[in-house]
C-alpha atoms as a PDB file:
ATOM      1  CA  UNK A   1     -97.633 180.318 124.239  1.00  0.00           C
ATOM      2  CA  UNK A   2    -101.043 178.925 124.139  1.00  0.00           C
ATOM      3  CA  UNK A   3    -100.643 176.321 121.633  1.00  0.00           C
ATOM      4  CA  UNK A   4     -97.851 175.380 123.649  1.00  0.00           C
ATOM      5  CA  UNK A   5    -100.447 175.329 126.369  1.00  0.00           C
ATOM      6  CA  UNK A   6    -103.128 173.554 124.286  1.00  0.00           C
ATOM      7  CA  UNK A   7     -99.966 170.865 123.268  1.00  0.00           C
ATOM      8  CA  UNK A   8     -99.053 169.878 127.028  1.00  0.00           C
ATOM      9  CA  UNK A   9    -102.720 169.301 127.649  1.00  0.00           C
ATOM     10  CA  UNK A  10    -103.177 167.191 125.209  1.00  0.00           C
ATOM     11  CA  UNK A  11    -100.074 164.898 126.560  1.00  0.00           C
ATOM     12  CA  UNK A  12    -101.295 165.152 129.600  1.00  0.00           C
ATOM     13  CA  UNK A  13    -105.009 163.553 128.635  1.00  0.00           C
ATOM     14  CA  UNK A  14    -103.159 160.988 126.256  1.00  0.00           C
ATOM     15  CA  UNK A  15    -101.076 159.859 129.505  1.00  0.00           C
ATOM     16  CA  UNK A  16    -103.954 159.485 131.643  1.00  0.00           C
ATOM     17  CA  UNK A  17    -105.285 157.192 128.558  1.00  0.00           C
ATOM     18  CA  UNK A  18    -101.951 155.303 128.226  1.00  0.00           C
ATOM     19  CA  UNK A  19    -102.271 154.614 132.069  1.00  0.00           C
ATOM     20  CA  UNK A  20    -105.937 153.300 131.753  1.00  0.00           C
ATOM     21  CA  UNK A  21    -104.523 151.061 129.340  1.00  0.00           C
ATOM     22  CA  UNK A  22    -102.021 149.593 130.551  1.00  0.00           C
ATOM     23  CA  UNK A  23    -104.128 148.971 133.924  1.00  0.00           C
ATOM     24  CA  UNK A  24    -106.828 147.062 131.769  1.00  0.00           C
ATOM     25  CA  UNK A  25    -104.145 145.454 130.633  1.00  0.00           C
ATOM     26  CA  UNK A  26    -102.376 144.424 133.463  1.00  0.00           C
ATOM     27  CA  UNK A  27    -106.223 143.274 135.486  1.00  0.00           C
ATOM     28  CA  UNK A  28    -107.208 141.371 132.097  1.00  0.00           C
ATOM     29  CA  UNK A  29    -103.437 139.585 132.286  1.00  0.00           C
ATOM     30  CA  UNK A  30    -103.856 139.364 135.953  1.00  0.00           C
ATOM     31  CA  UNK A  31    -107.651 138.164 135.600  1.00  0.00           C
ATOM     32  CA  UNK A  32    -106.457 135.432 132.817  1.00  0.00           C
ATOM     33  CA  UNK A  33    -104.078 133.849 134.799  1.00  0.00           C
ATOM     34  CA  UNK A  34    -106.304 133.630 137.618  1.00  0.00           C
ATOM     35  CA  UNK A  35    -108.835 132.275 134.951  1.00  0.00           C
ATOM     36  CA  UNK A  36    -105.861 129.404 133.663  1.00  0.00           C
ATOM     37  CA  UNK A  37    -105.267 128.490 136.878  1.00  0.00           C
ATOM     38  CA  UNK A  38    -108.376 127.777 138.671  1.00  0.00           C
ATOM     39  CA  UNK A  39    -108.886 125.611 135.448  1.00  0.00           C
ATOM     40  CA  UNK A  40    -106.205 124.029 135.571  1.00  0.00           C
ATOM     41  CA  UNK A  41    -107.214 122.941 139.292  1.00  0.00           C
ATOM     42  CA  UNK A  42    -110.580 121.937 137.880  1.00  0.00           C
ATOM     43  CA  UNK A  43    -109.038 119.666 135.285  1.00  0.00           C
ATOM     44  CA  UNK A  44    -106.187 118.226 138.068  1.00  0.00           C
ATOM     45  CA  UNK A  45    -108.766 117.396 140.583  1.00  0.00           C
ATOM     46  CA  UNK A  46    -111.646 115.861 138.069  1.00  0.00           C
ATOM     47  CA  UNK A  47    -109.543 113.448 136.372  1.00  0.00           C
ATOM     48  CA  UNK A  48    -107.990 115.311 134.252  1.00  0.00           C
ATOM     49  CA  UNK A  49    -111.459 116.805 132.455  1.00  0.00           C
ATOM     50  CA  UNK A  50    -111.708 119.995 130.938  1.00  0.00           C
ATOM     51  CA  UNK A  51    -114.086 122.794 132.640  1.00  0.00           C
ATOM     52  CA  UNK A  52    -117.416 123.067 129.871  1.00  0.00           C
ATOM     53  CA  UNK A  53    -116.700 126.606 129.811  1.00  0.00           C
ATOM     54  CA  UNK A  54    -113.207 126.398 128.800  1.00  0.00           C
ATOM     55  CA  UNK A  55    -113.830 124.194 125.845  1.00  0.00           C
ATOM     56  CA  UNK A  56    -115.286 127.393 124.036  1.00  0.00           C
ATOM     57  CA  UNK A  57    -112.184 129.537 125.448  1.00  0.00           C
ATOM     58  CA  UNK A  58    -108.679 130.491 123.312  1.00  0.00           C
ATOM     59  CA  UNK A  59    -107.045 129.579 126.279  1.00  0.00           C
ATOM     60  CA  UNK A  60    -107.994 125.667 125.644  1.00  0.00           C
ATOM     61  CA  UNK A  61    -104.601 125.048 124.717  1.00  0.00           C
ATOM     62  CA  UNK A  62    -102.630 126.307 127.747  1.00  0.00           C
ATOM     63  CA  UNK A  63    -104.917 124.093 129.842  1.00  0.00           C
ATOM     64  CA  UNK A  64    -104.031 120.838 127.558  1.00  0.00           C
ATOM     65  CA  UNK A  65    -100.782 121.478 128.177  1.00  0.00           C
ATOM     66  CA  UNK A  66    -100.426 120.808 131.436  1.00  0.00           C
ATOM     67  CA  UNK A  67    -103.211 118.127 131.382  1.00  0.00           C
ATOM     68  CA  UNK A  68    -100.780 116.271 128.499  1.00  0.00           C
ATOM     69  CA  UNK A  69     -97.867 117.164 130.807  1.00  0.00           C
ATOM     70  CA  UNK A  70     -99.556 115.271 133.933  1.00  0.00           C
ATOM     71  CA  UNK A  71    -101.412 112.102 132.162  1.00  0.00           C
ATOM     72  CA  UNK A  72     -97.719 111.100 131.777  1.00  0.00           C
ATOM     73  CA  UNK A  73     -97.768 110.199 135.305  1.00  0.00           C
ATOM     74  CA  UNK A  74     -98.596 106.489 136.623  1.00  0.00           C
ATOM     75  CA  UNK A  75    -102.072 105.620 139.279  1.00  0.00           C
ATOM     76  CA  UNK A  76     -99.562 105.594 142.115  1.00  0.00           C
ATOM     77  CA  UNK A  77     -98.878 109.540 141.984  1.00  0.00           C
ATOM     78  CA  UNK A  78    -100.653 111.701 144.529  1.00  0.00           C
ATOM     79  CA  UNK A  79    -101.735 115.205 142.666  1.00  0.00           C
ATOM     80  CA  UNK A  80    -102.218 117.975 145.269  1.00  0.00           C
ATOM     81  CA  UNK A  81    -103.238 121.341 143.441  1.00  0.00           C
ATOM     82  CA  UNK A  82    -104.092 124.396 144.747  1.00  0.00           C
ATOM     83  CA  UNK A  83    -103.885 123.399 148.631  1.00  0.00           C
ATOM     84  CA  UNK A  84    -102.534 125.721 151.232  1.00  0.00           C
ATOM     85  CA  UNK A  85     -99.158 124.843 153.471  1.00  0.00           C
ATOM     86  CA  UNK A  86     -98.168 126.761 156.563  1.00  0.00           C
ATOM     87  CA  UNK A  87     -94.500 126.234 157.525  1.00  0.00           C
ATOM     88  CA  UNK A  88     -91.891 127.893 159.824  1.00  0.00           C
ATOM     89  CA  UNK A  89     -89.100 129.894 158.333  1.00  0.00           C
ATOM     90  CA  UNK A  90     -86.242 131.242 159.887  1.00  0.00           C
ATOM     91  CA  UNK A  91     -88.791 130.840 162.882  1.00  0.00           C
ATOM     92  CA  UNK A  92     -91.410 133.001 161.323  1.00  0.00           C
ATOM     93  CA  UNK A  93     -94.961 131.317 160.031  1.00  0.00           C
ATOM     94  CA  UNK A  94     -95.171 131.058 156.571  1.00  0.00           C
ATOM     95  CA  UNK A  95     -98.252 130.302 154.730  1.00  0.00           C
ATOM     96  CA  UNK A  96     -97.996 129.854 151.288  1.00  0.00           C
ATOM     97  CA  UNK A  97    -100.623 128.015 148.248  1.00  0.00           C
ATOM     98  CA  UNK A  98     -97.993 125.972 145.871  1.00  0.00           C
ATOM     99  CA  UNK A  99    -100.098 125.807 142.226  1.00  0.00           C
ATOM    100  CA  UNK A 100     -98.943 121.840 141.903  1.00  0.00           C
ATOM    101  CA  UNK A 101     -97.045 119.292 144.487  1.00  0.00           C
ATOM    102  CA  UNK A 102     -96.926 115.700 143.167  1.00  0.00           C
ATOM    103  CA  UNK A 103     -96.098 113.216 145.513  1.00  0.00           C
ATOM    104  CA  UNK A 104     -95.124 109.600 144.172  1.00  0.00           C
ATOM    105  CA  UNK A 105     -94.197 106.787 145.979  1.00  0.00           C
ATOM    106  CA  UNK A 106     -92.376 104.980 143.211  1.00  0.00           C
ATOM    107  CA  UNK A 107     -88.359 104.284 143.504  1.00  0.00           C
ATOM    108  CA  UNK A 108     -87.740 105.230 139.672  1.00  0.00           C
ATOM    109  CA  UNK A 109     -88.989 108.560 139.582  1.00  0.00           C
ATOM    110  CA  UNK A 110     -88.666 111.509 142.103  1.00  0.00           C
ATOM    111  CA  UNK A 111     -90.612 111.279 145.345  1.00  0.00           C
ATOM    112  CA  UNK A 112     -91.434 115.111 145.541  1.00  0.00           C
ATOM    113  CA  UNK A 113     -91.973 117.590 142.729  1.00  0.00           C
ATOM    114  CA  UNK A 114     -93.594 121.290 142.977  1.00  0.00           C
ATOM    115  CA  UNK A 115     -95.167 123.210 139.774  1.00  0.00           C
ATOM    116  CA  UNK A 116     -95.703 126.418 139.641  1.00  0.00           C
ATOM    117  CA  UNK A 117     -97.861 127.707 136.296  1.00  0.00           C
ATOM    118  CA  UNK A 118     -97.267 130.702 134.459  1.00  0.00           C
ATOM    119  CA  UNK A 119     -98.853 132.845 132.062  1.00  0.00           C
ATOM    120  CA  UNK A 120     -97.448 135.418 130.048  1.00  0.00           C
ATOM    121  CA  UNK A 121     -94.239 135.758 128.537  1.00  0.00           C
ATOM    122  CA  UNK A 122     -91.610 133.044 128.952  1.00  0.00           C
ATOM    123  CA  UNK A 123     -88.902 134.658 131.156  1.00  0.00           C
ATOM    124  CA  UNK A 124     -85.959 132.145 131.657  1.00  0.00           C
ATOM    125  CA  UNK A 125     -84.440 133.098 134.798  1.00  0.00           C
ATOM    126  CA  UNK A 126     -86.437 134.739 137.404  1.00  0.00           C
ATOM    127  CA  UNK A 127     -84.958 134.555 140.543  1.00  0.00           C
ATOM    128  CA  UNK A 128     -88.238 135.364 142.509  1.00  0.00           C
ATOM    129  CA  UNK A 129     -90.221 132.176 140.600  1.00  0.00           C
ATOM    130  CA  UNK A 130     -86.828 129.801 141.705  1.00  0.00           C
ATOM    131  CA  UNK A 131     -86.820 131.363 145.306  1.00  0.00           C
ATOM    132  CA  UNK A 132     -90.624 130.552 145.558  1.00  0.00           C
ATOM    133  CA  UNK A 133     -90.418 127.151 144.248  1.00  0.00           C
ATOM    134  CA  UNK A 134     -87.560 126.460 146.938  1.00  0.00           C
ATOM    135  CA  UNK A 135     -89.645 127.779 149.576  1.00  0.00           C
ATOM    136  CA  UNK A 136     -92.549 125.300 148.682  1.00  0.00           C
ATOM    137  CA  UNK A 137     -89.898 122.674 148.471  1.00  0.00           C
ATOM    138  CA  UNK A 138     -88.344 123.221 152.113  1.00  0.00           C
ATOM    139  CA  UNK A 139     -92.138 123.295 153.005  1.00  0.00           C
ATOM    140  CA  UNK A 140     -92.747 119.993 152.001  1.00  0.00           C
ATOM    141  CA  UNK A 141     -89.866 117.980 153.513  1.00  0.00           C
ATOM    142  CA  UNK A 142     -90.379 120.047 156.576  1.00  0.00           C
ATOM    143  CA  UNK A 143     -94.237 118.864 156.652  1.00  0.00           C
ATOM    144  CA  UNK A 144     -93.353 115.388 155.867  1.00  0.00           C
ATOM    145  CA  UNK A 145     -94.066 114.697 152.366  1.00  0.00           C
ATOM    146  CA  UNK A 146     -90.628 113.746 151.567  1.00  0.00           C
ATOM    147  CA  UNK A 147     -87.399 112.642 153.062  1.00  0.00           C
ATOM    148  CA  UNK A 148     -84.203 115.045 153.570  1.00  0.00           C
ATOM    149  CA  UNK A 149     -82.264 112.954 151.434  1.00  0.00           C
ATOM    150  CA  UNK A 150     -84.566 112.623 148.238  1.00  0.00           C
ATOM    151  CA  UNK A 151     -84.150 114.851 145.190  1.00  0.00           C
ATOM    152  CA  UNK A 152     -87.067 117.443 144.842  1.00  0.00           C
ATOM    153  CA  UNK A 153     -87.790 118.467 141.320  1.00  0.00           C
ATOM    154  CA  UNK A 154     -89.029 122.142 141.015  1.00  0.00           C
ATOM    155  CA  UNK A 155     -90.583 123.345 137.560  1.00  0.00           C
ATOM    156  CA  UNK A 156     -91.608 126.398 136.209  1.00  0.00           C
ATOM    157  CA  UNK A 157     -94.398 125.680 133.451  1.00  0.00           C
ATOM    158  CA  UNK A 158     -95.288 127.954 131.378  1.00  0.00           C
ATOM    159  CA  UNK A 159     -98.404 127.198 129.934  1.00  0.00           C
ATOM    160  CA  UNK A 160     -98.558 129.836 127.183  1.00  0.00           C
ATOM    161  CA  UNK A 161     -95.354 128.867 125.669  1.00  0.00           C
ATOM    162  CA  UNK A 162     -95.456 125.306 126.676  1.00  0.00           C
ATOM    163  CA  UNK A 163     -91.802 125.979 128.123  1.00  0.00           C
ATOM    164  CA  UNK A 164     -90.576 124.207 131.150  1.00  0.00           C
ATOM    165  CA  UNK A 165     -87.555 124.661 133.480  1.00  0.00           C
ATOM    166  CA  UNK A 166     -86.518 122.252 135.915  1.00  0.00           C
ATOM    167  CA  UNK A 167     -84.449 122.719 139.221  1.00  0.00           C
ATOM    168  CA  UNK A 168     -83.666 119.779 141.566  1.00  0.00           C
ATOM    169  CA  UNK A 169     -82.366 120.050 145.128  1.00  0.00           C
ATOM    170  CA  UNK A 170     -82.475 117.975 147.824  1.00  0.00           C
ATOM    171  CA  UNK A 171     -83.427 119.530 151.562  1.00  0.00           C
ATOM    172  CA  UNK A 172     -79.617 119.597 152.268  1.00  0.00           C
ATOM    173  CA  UNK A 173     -79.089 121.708 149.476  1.00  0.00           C
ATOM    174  CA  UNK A 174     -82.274 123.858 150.110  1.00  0.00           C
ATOM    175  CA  UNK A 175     -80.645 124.209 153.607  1.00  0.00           C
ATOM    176  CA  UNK A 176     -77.404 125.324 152.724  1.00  0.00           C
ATOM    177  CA  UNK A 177     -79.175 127.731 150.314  1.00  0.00           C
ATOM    178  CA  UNK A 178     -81.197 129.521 153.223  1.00  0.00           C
ATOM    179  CA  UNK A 179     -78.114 129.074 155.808  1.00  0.00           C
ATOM    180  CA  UNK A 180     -79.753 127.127 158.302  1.00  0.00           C
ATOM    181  CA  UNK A 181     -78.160 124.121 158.539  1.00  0.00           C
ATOM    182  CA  UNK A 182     -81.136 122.142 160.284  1.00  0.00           C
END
């Protein structure tokens, strides 16, 4: 009876340890992305140059990515990272910070893209990443930055993997998706 008692107690404290560690791991995951993003904004919005501190970091080479991924792009594309949009939805306010939008004027390539960076494992159909992507995309035609009738391209990067998947609607679609027919 008391070893018994001496055995459950000892699960018990190695739970409580399992639980620390998988919060550390989840707010060191959580931190890291944080970390990749906000240097990925550095890099977008200073010409494409790496942060110092980053250059000494292992995650060097998710950064690259999406700076390789972007200096594809001609002078005549218009890079907005990081910047909040406030939009009405199903006549509620909806504020919302998209990670990429790329706006580009030229006929032979889409108007209107939105990014969306991930860290972490590679997970190939997430409906919550697509439905947030969509969102960001009905923002943007709504605020002006496109017309109804272009093709938006939406893309999930992940930077860890250097995996991308690609979704393109136009607002018509996006509309018919959300039922509102506007």
């Amino acid at each position: 009876d008391e070893n018994l008692k001496e055995k459950e107690e000892q699960l018990i404290i190695e739970s409580e340890e399992n639980d620390i560690i998988e919060k550390d791991i989840f707010k060191s995951s959580a931190g890291r992305g944080t970390k990749v993003h906000a240097a990925i904004e550095f890099s977008i919005k200073n010409n494409f140059q790496l942060a110092e501190e980053l250059t000494k970091s292992k995650d060097i080479d998710a950064v690259q990515y999406v700076i390789d991924l972007l200096s594809d792009y001609d002078d005549q594309v218009n890079f907005i990272s990081e910047e909040p949009l406030k939009f009405s939805f199903f006549n509620f306010m909806i504020s919302g910070t998209p990670d990429l939008i790329i706006l580009n004027g030229v006929e032979s390539s889409p108007n209107l893209e939105v990014w969306d960076f991930k860290t972490g494992p590679f997970k190939s159909e997430n409906p919550a990443y697509k439905m947030q992507l969509m969102c960001y995309a009905y923002a943007c035609v709504q605020l002006g930055y496109s017309l109804p009738s272009t093709k938006i391209k939406l893309k999930l990067v992940y930077v860890d993997q250097k995996e991308m998947i690609l979704f393109e609607y136009s607002f018509d679609q996006l509309n018919a998706a959300y039922g509102l027919h506007i």
